[in-house]
C-alpha atoms as a PDB file:
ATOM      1  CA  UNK A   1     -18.985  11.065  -4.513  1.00  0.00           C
ATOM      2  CA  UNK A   2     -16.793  11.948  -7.694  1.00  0.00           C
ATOM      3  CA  UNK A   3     -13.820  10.107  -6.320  1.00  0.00           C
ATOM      4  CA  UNK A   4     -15.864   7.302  -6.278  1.00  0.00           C
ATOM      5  CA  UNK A   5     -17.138   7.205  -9.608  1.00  0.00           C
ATOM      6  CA  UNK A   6     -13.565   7.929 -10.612  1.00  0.00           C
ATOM      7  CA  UNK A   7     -12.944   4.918  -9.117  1.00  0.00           C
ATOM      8  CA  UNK A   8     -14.758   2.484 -10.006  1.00  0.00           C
ATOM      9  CA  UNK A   9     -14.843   4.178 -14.416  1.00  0.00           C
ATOM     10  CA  UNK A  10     -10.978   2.378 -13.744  1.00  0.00           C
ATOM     11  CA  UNK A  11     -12.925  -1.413 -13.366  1.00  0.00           C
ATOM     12  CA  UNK A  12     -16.230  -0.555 -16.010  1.00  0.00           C
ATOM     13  CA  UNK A  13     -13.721   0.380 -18.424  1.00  0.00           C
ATOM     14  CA  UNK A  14     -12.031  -2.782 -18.309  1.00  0.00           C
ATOM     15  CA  UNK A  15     -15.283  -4.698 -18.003  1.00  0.00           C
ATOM     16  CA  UNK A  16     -15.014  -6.373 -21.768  1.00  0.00           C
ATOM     17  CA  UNK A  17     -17.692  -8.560 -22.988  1.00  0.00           C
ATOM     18  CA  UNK A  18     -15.145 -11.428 -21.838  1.00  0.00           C
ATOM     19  CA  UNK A  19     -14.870 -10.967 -18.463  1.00  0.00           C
ATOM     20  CA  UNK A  20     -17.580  -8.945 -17.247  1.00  0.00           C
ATOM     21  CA  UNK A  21     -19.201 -11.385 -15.374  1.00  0.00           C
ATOM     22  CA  UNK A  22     -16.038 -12.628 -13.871  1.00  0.00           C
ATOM     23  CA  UNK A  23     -15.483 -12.248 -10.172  1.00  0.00           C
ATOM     24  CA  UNK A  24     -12.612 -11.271  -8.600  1.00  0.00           C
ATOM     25  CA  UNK A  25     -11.975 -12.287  -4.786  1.00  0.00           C
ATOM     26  CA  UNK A  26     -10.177  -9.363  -3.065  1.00  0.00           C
ATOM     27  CA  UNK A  27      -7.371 -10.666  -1.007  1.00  0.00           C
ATOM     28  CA  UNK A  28      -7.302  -7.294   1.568  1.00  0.00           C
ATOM     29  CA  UNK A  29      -9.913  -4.516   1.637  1.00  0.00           C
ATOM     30  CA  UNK A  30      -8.545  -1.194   1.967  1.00  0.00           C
ATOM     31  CA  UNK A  31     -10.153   1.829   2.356  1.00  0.00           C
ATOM     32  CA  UNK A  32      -9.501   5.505   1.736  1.00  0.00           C
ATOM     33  CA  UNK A  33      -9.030   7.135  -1.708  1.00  0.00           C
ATOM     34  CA  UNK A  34      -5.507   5.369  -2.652  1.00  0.00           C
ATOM     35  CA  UNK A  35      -7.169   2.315  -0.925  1.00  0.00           C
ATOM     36  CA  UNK A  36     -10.376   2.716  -3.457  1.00  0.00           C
ATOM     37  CA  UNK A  37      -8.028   3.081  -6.451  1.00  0.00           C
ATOM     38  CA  UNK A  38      -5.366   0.347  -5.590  1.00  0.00           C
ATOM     39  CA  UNK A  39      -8.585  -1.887  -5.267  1.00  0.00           C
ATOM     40  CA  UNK A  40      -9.941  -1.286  -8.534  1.00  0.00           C
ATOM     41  CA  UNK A  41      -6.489  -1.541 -10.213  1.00  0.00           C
ATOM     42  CA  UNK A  42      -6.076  -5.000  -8.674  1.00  0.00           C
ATOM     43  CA  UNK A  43      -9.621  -6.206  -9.895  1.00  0.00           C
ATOM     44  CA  UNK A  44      -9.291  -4.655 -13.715  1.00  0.00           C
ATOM     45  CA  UNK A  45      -5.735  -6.319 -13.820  1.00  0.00           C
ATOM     46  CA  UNK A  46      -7.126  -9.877 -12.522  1.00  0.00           C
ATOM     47  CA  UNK A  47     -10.026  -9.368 -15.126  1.00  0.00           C
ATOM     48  CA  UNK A  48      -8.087  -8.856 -18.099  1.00  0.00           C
ATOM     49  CA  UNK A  49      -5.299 -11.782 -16.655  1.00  0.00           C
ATOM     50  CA  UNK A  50      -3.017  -9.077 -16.779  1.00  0.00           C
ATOM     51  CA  UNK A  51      -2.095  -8.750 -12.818  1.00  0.00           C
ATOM     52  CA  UNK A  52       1.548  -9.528 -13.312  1.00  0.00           C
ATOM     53  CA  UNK A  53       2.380  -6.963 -16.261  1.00  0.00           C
ATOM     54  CA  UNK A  54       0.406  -4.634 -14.006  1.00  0.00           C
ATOM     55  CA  UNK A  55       2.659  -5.065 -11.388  1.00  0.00           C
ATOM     56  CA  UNK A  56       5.720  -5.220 -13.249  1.00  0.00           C
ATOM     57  CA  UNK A  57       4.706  -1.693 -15.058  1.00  0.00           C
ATOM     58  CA  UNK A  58       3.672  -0.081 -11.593  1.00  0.00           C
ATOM     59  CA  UNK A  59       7.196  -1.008 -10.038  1.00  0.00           C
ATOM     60  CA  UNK A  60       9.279   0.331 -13.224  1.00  0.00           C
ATOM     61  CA  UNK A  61       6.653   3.719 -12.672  1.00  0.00           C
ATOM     62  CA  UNK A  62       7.935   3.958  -9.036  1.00  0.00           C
ATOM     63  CA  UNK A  63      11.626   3.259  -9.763  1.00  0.00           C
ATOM     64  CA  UNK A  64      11.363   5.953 -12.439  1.00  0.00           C
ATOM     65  CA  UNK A  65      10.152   8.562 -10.071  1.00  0.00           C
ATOM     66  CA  UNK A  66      12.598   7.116  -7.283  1.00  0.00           C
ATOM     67  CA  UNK A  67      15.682   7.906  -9.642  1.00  0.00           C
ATOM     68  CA  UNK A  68      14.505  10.925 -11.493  1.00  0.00           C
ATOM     69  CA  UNK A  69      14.626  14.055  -9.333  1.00  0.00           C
ATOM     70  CA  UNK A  70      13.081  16.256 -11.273  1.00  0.00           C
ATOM     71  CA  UNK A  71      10.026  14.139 -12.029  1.00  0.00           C
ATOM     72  CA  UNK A  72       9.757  13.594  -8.330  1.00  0.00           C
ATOM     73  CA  UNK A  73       9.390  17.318  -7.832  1.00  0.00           C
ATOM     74  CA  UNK A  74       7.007  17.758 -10.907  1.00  0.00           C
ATOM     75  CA  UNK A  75       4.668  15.017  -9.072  1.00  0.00           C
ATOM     76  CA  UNK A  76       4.723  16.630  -5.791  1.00  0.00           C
ATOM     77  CA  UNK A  77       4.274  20.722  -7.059  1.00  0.00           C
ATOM     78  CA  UNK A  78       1.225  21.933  -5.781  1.00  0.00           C
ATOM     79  CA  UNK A  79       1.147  24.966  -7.737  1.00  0.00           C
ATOM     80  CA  UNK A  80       0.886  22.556 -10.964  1.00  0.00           C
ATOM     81  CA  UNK A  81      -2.699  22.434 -11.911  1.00  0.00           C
ATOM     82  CA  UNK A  82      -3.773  18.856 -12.135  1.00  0.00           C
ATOM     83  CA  UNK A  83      -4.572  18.499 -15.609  1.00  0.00           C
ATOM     84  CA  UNK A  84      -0.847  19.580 -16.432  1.00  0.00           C
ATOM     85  CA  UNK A  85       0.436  16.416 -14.468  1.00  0.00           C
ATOM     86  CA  UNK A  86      -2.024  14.274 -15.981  1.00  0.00           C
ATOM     87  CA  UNK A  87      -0.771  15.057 -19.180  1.00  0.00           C
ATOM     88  CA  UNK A  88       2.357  14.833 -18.868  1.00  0.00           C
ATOM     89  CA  UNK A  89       1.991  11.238 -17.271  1.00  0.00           C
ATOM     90  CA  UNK A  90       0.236  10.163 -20.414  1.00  0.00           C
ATOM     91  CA  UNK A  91       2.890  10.858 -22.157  1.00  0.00           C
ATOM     92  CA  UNK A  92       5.314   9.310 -20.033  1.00  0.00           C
ATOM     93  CA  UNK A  93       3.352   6.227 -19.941  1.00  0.00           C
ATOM     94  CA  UNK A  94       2.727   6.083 -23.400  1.00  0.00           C
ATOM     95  CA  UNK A  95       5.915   6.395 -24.493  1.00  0.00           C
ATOM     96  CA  UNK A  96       7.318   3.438 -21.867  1.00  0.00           C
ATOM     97  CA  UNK A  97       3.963   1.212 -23.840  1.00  0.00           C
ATOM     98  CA  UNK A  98       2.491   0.079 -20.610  1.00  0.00           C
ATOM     99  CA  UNK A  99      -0.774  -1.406 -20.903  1.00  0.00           C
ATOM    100  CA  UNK A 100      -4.368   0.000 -21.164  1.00  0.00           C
ATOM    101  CA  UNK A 101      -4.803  -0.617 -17.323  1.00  0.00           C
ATOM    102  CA  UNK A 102      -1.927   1.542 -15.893  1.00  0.00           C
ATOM    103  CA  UNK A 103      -2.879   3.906 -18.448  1.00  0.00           C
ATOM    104  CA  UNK A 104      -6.649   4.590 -17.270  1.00  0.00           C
ATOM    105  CA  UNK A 105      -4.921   4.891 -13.814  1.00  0.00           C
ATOM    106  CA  UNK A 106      -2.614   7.748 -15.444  1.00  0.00           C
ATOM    107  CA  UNK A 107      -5.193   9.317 -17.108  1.00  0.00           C
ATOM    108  CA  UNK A 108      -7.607   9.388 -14.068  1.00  0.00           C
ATOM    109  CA  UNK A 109      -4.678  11.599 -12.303  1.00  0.00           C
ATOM    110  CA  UNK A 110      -4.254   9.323 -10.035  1.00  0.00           C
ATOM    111  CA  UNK A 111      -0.923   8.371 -11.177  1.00  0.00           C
ATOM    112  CA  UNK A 112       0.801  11.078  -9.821  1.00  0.00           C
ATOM    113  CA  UNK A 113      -0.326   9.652  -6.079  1.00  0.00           C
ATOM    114  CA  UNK A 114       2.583   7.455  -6.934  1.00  0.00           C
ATOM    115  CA  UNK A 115       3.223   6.865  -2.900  1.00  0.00           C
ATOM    116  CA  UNK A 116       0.013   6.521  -1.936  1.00  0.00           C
ATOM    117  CA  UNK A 117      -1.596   4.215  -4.293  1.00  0.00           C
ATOM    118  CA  UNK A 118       1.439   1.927  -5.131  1.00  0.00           C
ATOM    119  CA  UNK A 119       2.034   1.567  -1.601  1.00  0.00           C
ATOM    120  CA  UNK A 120      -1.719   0.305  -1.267  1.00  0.00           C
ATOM    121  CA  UNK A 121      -1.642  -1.946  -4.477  1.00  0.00           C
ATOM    122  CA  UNK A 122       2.020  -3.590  -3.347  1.00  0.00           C
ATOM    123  CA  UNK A 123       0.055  -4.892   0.001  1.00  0.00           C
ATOM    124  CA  UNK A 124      -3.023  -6.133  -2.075  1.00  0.00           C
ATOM    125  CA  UNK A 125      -0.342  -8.237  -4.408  1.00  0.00           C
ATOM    126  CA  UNK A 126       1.702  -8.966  -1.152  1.00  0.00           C
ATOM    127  CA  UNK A 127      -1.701  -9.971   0.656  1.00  0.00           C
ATOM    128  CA  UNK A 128      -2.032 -11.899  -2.900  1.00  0.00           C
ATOM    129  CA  UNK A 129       0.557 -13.748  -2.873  1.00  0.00           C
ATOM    130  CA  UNK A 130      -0.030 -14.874   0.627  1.00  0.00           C
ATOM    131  CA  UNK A 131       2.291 -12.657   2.428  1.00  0.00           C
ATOM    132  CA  UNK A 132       1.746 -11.191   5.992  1.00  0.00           C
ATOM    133  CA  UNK A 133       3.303  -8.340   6.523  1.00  0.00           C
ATOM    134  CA  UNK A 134       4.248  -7.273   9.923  1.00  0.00           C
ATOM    135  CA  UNK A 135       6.221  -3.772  10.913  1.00  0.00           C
ATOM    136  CA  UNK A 136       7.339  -4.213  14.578  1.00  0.00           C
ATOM    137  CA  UNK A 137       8.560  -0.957  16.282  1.00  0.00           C
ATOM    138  CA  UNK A 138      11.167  -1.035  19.339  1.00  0.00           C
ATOM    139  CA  UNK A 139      12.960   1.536  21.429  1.00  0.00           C
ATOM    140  CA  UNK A 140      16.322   0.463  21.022  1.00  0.00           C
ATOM    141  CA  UNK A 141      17.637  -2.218  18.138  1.00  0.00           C
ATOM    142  CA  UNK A 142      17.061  -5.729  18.925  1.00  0.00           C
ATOM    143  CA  UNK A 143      20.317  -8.306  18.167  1.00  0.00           C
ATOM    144  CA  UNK A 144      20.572 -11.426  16.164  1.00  0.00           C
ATOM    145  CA  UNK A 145      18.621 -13.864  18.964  1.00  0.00           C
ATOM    146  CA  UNK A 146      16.145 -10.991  19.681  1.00  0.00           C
ATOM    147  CA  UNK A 147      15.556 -11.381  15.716  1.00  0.00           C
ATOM    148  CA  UNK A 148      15.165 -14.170  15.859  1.00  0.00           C
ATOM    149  CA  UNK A 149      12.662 -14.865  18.496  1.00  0.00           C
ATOM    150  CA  UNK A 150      10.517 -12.425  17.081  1.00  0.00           C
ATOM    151  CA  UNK A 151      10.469 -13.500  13.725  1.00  0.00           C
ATOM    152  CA  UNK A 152       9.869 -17.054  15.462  1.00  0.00           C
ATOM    153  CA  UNK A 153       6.822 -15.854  17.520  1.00  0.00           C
ATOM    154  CA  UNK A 154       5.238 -14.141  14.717  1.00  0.00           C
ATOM    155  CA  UNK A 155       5.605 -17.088  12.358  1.00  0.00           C
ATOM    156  CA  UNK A 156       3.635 -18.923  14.746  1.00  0.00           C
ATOM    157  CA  UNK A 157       0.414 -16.915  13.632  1.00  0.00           C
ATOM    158  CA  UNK A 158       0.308 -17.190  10.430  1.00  0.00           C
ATOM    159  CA  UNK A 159      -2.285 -19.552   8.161  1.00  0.00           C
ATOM    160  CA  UNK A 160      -0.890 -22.347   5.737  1.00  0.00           C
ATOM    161  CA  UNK A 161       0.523 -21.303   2.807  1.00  0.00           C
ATOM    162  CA  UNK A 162       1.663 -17.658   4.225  1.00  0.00           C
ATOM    163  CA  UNK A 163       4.735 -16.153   4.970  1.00  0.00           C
ATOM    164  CA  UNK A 164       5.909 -13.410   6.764  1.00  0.00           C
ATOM    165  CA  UNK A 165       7.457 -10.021   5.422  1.00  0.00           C
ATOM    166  CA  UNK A 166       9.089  -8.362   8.961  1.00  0.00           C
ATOM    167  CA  UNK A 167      10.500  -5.021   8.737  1.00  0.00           C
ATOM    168  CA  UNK A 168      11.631  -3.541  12.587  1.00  0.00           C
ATOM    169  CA  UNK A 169      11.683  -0.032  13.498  1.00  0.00           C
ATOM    170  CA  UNK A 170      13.334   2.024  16.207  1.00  0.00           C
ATOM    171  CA  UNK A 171      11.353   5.114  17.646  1.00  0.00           C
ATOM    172  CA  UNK A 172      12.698   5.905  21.154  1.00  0.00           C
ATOM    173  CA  UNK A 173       9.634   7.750  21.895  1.00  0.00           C
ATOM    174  CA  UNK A 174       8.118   4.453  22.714  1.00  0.00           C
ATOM    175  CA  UNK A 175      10.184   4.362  25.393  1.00  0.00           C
ATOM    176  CA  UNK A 176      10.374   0.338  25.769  1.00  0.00           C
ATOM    177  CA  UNK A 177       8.210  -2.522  25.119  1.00  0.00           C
ATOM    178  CA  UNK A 178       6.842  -2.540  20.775  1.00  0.00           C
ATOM    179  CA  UNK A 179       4.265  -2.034  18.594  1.00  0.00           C
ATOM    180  CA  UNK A 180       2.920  -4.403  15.916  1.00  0.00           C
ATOM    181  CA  UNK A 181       1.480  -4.353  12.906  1.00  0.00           C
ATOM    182  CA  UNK A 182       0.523  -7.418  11.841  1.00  0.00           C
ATOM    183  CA  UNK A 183      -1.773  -7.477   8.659  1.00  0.00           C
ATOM    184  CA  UNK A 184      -4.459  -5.655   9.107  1.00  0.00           C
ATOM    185  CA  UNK A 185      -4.289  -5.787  13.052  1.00  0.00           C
ATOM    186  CA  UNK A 186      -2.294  -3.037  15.109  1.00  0.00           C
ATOM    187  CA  UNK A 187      -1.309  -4.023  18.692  1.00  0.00           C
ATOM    188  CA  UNK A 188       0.725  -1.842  21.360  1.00  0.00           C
ATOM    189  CA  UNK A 189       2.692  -2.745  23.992  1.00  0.00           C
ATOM    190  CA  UNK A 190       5.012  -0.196  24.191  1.00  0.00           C
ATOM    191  CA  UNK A 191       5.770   1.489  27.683  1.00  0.00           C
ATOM    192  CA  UNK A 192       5.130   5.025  26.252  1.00  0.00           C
ATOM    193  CA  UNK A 193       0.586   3.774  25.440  1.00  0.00           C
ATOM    194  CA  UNK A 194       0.978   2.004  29.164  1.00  0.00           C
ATOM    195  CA  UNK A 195       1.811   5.062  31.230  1.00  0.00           C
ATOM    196  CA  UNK A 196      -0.639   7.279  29.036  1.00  0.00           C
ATOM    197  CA  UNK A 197      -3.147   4.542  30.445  1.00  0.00           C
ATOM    198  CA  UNK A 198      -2.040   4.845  34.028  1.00  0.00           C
ATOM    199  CA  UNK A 199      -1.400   8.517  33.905  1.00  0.00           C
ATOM    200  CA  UNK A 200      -5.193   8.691  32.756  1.00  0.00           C
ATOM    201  CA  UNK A 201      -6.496   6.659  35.644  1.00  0.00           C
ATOM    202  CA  UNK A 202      -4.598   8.455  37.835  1.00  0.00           C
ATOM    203  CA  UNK A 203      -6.506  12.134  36.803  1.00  0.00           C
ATOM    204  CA  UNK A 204     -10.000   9.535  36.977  1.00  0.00           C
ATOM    205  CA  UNK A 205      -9.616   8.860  40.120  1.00  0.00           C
ATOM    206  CA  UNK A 206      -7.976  11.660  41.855  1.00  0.00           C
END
């Protein structure tokens, strides 16, 4: 129940006289506590027009941590009680003068769940900006025309105005076929979730 309400102080305290009454039309629902948080970034940013500074100030956060080492390991230390990180991200965003937005999301702690969080805003923006993205997971590497074809067949799904962000994966363990990701959708087809199937029907029946 508290990580709710921490949630959704993020969008009340960006709820100006102004904009209040504006609503915002979520381009992907996610769910879960970075899902929750990413979501009320997202509709505090597009209240105050300020989606694209948001975004701009959340990637420089995540390069910073990507490059600095130590801050990295400062962010992840369990033994750090929380209100020690929290502090120290105020001052880190306060110093870099990113907006009032980013700043309730520092101040909230819930900077600090840089991964988490960012990861679930970026797909909000991506799902924003009308991109689809797909991760596609093989056993082995596919080539150039195998590329291809995929890229061509997924294309073939997608709405007007969309495009598609593919990233392919290799995990062996699937032992042949793939596994999509397409949006919110997951689909298998890999060799590895048919013989589990069989094997199971197998023990059913014998």
């Amino acid at each position: 129940m508290a990580t709710c309400r921490g949630a959704g102080q993020i969008v009340r305290k960006f709820s100006t006289s102004a904009v209040k009454n504006k609503q915002v039309q979520l381009p992907l629902r996610l769910y879960g506590l970075e899902g929750r948080y990413a979501t009320a970034l997202y509709t505090a940013a597009t209240k105050e027009n300020k989606l694209d500074q948001v975004e701009s100030e959340i990637k420089a956060f995540q390069g910073l941590v990507s490059k600095d080492a130590n801050l990295a390991a400062f962010l992840k230390d369990p033994s750090l009680q929380r209100q020690s990180k929290v502090s120290a991200m105020t001052a880190v965003v306060k110093s870099l003068k990113y907006s009032n937005i980013t700043k309730v999301l520092s101040d909230n702690g819930r900077l600090p769940m840089s991964d988490s969080v960012i990861a679930a805003f970026n797909k909000i923006m991506a799902a924003h900006r009308g991109e689809v993205t797909c991760t596609v997971t093989v056993a082995a590497p596919l080539d150039a025309a195998g590329q291809k074809e995929l890229s061509s067949a997924l294309n073939g799904f997608l709405q007007q105005g969309q495009s598609l962000h593919l990233t392919v994966e290799v995990d062996p363990d699937i032992m042949g076929g793939m596994t999509v990701n397409f949006g919110e959708k997951f689909i298998d087809m890999s060799t590895a979730s048919k013989i589990k199937k069989y094997t199971a029907v197998l023990k059913e029946s014998a």
